[in-house]
Protein backbone atom coordinates (compact mmCIF):
# COMPACT_ATOMS: atom_id res chain seq x y z
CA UNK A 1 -23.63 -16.60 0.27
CA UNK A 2 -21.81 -19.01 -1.94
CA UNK A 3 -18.47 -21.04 -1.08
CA UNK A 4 -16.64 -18.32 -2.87
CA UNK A 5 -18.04 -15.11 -1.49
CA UNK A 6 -17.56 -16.73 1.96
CA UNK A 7 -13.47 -17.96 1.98
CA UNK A 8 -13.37 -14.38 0.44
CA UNK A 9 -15.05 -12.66 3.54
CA UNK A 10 -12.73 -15.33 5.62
CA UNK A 11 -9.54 -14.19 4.73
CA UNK A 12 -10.34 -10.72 4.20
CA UNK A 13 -11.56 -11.05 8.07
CA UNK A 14 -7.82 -12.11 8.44
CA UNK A 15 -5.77 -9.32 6.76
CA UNK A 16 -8.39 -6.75 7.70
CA UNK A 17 -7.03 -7.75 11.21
CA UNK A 18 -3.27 -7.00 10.29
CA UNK A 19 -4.16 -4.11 8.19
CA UNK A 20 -6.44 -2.75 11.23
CA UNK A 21 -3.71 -3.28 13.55
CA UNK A 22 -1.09 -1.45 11.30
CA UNK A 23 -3.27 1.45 10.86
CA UNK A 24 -3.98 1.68 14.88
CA UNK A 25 -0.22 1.26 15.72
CA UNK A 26 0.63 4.26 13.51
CA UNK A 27 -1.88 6.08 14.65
CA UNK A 28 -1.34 6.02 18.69
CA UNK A 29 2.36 6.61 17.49
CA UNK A 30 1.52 9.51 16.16
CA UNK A 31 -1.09 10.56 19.04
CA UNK A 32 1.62 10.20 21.13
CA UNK A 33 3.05 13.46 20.70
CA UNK A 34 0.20 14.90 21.35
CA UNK A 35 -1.29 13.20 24.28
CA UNK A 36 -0.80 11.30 27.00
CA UNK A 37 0.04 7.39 27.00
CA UNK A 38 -2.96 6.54 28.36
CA UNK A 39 -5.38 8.37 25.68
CA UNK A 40 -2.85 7.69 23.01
CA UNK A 41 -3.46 4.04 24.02
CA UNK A 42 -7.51 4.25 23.70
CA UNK A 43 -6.69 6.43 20.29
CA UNK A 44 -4.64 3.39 18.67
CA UNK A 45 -7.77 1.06 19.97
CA UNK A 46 -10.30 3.04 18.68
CA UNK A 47 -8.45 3.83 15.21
CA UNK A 48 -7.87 0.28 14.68
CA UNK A 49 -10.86 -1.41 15.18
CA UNK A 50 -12.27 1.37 12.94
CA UNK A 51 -9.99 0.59 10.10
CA UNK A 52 -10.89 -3.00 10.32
CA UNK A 53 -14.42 -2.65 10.15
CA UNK A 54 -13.60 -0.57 6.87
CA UNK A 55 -11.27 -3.28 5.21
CA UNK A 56 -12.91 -5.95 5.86
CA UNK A 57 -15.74 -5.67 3.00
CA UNK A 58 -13.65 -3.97 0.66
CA UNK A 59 -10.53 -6.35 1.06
CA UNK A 60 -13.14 -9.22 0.78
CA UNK A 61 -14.48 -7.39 -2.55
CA UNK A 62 -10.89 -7.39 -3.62
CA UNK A 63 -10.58 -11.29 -3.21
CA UNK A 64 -13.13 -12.06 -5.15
CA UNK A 65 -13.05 -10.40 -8.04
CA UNK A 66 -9.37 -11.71 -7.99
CA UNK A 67 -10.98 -15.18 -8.25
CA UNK A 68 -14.10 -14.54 -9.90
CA UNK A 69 -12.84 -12.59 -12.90
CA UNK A 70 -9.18 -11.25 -12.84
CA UNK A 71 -8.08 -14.95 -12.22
CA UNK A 72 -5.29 -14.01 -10.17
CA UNK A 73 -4.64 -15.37 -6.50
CA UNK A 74 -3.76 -12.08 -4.90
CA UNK A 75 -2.24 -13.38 -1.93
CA UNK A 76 0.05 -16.26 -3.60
CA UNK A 77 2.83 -16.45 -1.20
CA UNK A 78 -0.13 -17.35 1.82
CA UNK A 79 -2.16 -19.83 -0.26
CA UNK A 80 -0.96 -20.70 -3.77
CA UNK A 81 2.38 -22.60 -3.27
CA UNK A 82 2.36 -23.40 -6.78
CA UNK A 83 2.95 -19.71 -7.56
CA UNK A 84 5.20 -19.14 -4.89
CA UNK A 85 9.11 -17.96 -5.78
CA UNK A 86 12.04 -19.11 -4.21
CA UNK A 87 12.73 -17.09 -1.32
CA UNK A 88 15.93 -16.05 -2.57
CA UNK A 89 13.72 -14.61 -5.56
CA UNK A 90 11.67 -12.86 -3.43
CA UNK A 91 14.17 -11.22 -1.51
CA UNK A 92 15.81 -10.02 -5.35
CA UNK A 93 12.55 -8.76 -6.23
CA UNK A 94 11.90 -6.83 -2.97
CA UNK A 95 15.47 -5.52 -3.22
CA UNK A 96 14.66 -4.17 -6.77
CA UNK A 97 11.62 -2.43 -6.00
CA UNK A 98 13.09 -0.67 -3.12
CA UNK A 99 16.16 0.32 -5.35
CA UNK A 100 13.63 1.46 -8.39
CA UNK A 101 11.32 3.19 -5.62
CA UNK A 102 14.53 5.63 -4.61
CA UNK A 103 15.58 6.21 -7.84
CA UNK A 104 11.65 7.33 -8.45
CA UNK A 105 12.30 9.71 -5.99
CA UNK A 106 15.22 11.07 -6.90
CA UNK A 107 14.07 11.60 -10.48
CA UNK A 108 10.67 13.46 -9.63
CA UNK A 109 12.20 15.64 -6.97
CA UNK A 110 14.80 16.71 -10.03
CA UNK A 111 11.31 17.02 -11.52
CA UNK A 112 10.05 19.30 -9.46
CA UNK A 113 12.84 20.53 -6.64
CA UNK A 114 10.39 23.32 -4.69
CA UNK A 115 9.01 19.85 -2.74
CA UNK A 116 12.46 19.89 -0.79
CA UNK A 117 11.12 23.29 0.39
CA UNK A 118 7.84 22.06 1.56
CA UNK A 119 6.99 21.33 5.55
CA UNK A 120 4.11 19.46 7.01
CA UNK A 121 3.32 16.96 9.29
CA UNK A 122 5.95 14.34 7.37
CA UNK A 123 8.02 16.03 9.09
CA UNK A 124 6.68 14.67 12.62
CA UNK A 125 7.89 11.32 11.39
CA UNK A 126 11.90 11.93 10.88
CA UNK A 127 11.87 13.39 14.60
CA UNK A 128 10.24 10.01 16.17
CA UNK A 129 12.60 7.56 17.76
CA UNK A 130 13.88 4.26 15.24
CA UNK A 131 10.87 2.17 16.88
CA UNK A 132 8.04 4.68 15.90
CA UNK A 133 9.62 5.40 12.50
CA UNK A 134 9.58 1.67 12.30
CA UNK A 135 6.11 1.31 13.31
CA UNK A 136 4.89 3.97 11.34
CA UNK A 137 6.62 2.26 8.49
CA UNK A 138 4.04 -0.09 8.39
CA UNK A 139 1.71 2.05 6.53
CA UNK A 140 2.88 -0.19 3.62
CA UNK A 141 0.54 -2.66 4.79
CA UNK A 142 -2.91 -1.08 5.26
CA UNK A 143 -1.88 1.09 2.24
CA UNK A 144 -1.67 -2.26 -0.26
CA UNK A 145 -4.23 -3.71 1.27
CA UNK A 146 -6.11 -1.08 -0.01
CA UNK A 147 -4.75 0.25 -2.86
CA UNK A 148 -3.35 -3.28 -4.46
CA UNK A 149 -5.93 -5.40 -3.39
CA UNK A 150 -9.16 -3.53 -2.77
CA UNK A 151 -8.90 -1.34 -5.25
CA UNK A 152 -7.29 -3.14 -8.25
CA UNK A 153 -8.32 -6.35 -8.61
CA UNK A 154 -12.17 -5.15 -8.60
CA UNK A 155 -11.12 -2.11 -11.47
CA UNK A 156 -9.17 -4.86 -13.41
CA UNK A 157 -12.38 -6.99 -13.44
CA UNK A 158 -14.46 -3.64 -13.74
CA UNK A 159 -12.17 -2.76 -16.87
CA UNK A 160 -12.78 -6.44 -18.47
CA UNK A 161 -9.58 -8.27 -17.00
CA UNK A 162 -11.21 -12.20 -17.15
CA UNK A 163 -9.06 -15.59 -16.41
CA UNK A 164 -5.73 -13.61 -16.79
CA UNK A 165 -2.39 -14.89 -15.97
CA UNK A 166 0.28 -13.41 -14.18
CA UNK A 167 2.75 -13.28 -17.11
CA UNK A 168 -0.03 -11.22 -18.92
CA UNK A 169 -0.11 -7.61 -18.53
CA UNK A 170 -3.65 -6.96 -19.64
CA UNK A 171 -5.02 -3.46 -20.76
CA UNK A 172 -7.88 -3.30 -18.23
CA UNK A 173 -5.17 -3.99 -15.83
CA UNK A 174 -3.25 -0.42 -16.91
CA UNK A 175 -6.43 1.06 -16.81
CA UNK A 176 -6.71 -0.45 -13.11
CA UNK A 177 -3.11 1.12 -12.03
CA UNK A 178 -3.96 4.31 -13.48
CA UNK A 179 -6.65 4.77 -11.46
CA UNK A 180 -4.95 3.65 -8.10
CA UNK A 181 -2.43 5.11 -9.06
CA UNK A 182 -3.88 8.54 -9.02
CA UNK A 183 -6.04 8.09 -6.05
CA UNK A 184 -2.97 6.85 -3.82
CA UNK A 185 -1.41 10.50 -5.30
CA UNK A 186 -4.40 11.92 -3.73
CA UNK A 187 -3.81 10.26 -0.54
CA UNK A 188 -0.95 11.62 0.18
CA UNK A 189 -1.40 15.39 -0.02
CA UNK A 190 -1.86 16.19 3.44
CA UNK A 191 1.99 15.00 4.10
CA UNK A 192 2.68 18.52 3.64
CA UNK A 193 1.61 21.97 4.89
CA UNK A 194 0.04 24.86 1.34
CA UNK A 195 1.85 22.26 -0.72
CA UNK A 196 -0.21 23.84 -4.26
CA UNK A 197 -0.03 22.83 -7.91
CA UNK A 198 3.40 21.67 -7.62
CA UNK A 199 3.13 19.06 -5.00
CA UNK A 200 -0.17 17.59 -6.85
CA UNK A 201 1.37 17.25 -9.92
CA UNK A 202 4.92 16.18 -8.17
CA UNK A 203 2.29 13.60 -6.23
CA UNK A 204 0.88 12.17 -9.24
CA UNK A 205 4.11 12.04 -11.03
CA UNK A 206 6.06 10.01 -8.20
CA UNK A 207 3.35 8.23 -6.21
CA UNK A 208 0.65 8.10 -8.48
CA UNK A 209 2.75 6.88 -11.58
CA UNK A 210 6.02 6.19 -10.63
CA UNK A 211 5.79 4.51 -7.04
CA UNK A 212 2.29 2.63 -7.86
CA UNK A 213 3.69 1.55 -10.82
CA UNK A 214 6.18 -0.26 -9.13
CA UNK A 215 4.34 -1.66 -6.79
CA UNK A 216 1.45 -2.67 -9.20
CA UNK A 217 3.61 -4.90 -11.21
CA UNK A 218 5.29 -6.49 -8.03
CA UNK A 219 1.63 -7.33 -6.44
CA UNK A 220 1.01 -8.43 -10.22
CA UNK A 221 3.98 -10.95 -10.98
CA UNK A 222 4.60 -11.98 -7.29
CA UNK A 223 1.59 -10.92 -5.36
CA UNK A 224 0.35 -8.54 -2.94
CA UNK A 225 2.46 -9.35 -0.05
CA UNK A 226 5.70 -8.76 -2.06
CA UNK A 227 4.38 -5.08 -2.84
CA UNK A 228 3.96 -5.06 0.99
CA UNK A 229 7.35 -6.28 2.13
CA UNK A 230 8.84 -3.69 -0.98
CA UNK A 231 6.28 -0.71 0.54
CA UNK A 232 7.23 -1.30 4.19
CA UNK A 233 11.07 -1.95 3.28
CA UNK A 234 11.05 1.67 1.45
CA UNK A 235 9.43 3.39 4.12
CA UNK A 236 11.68 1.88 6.71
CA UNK A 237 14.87 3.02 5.27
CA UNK A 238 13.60 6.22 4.18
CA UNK A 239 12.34 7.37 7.75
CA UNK A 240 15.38 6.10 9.22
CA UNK A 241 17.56 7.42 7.03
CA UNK A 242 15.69 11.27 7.82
């Protein structure tokens, strides 16, 4: 294992730890309801160490074909001070995605207004007490991990992204988000009960399109934990707000 391959397995280890942990949390939250403390406990456990034996190889893929080929830190904020904005920027660009992420929503459910009419187990989540919705707000984290880091940096370098800046918006990198884009559409279809033909194509329109699109060109221009913070911070408001 080269110098490379191992700081990538390093500080995969590290965010496949937080990424782990978010996906546990939300998952004894939502265990909860079902079961008792005790086995909702052992259920958040058991789910997290799970999703952190998952992450870890694919986040560590992710890091280095970000160094290897795309030539992109993903993780600027952590370890490329060079790259990293004011905070004051940061906080703009965070605010802006959140802002473009509801106005996503309310265009596609114009779109396509029978998803208003749709039930499933999204619905679990606007009944939870403000901690839980918080908690389960953190899906934004495990969910870039995956889908901004594990997923696109490898199809940019897959799709011939090589030694690319940040101010570049190469067309392997399109071809990247397109991809993600559709599979984090996919992702989401069990949020709702017989959703059909309309909530697939309402799915790829606003998540898979509209939503990833967003959040591609924030972990693009600013890095992977801005799409997080922007992710987390819609999520937050949204459940909250149910």
């Amino acid at each position: 294992m080269g110098p490379l391959a191992a700081l990538a397995w390093s500080r995969a280890a590290r965010l496949a730890a937080v990424c782990g942990a978010s996906y546990g949390c939300i998952n004894g939250v939502v265990a909860r309801t079902v079961m008792a403390p005790a086995e909702a406990l052992v259920a958040m456990l058991v789910f997290g160490a799970i999703a952190f034996l998952i992450f870890w190889p694919l986040l560590a893929l992710g890091f280095y074909c970000a160094w290897r080929w795309v030539g992109v830190e993903p993780l600027p904020l952590l370890y490329d001070p060079a790259a990293r904005p004011p905070a004051w920027r940061l906080a703009l660009v965070v605010f802006v995605a959140i802002v473009l992420m509801f106005v996503a929503s309310i265009v596609s459910v114009l779109m396509f207004p029978q998803i208003t009419e749709m039930k499933g187990p999204i619905d679990t989540y606007a009944k939870l007490d403000v901690v839980s919705q918080l908690v389960v707000a953190g899906t934004g984290v495990w969910e870039e991990g995956l889908f901004r880091l594990a997923l696109l940096f490898p199809l940019a370098a897959a799709f011939g992204v090589r030694a690319s800046g940040r101010d570049k918006v190469p067309p392997g990198l399109v071809a990247a988000w397109l991809v993600t884009g559709t599979l984090f559409a996919l992702a989401h279809l069990g949020n709702v009960d017989n959703g059909g033909t309309i909530y697939l194509l309402w799915n790829l329109v606003h998540k898979g399109l509209m939503v990833s699109g967003i959040l591609t060109a924030v972990a693009w221009r600013f890095g992977v934990e801005a799409a997080i913070l922007a992710h987390v911070g819609f999520d937050a408001i949204a459940l909250v707000a149910s």
